[in-house]
Protein backbone atom coordinates (compact mmCIF):
# COMPACT_ATOMS: atom_id res chain seq x y z
CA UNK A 1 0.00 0.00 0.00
CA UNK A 2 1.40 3.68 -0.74
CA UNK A 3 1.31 5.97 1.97
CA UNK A 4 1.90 9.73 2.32
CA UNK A 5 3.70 9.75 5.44
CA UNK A 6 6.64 12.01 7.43
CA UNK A 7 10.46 11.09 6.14
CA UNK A 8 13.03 12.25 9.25
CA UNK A 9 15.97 14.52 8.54
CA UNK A 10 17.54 17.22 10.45
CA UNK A 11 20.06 16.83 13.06
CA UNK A 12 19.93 15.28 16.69
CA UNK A 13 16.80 17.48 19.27
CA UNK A 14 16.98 19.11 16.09
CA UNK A 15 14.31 17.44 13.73
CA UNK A 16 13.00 18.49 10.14
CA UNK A 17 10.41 16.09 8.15
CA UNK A 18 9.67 15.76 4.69
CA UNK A 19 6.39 14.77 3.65
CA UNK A 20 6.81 11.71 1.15
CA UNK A 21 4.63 9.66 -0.87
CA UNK A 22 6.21 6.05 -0.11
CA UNK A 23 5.52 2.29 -0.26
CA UNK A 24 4.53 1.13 3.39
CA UNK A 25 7.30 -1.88 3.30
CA UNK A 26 9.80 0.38 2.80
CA UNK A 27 11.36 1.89 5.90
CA UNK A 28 10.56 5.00 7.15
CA UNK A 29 14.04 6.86 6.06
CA UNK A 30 14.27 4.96 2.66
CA UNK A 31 13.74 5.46 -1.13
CA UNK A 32 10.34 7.49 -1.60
CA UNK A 33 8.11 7.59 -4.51
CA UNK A 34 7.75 11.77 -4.08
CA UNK A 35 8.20 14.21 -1.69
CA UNK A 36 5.63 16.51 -1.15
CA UNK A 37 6.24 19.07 1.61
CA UNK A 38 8.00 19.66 4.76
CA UNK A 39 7.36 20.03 8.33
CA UNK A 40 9.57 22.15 10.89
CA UNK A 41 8.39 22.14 14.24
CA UNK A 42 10.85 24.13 15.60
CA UNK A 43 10.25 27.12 13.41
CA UNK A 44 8.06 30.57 14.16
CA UNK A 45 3.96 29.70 14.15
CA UNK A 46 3.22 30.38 10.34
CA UNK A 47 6.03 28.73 8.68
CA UNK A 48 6.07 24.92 10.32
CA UNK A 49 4.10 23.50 7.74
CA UNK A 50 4.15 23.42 3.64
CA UNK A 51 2.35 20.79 1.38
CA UNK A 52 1.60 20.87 -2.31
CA UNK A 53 -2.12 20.07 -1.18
CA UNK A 54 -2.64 19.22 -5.28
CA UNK A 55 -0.07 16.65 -4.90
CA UNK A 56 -1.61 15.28 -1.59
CA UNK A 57 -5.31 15.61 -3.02
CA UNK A 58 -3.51 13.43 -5.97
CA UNK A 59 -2.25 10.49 -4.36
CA UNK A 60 -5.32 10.38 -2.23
CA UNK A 61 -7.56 10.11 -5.47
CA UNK A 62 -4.82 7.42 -6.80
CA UNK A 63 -5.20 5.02 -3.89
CA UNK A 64 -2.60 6.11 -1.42
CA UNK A 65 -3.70 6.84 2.39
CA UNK A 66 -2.26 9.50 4.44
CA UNK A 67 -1.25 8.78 8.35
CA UNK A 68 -2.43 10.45 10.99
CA UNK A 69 -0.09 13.15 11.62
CA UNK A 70 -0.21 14.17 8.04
CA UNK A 71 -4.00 14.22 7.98
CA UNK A 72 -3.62 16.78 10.61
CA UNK A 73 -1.17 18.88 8.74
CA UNK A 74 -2.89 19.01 5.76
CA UNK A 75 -5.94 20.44 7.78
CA UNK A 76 -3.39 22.61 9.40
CA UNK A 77 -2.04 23.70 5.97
CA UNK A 78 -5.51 24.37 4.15
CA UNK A 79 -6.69 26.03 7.61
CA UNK A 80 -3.84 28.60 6.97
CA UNK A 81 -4.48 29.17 3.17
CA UNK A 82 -8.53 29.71 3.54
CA UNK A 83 -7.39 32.85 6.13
């Protein structure tokens, strides 16, 4: 099954994600089909999250099934682009 799901980078108690499009039996840092955004929590309020929602709205159509945590930054995304 392809998932859209958070890829880790960054350095140690300092973390950055990517948001990937990725085949659930590969493993969580591995080969990804496409990346689609990034998350920063440690930056200021309004810049912690950015998704290409087409993309995401995309892969969902196509089959593939976000996780929790991106479902929620998606909303969090679109929430800050309807303002």
């Amino acid at each position: 099954m392809v998932k859209i799901r958070l890829k880790r980078f960054g350095t140690q108690k300092r973390p950055c994600y990517r948001v990937v499009v990725q085949d659930s039996r590969k493993p969580r840092d591995g080969a990804c089909i496409e990346e689609i955004g990034t998350y920063q929590p440690i930056a200021a309020e309004g810049k912690q999250v950015s998704i290409d929602l087409d993309r995401a709205k995309y892969w969902i159509g196509v089959g593939a099934q976000p996780t929790d945590i991106v479902k929620k930054l998606m909303n969090v995304q679109s929430a800050t682009q309807a303002k």
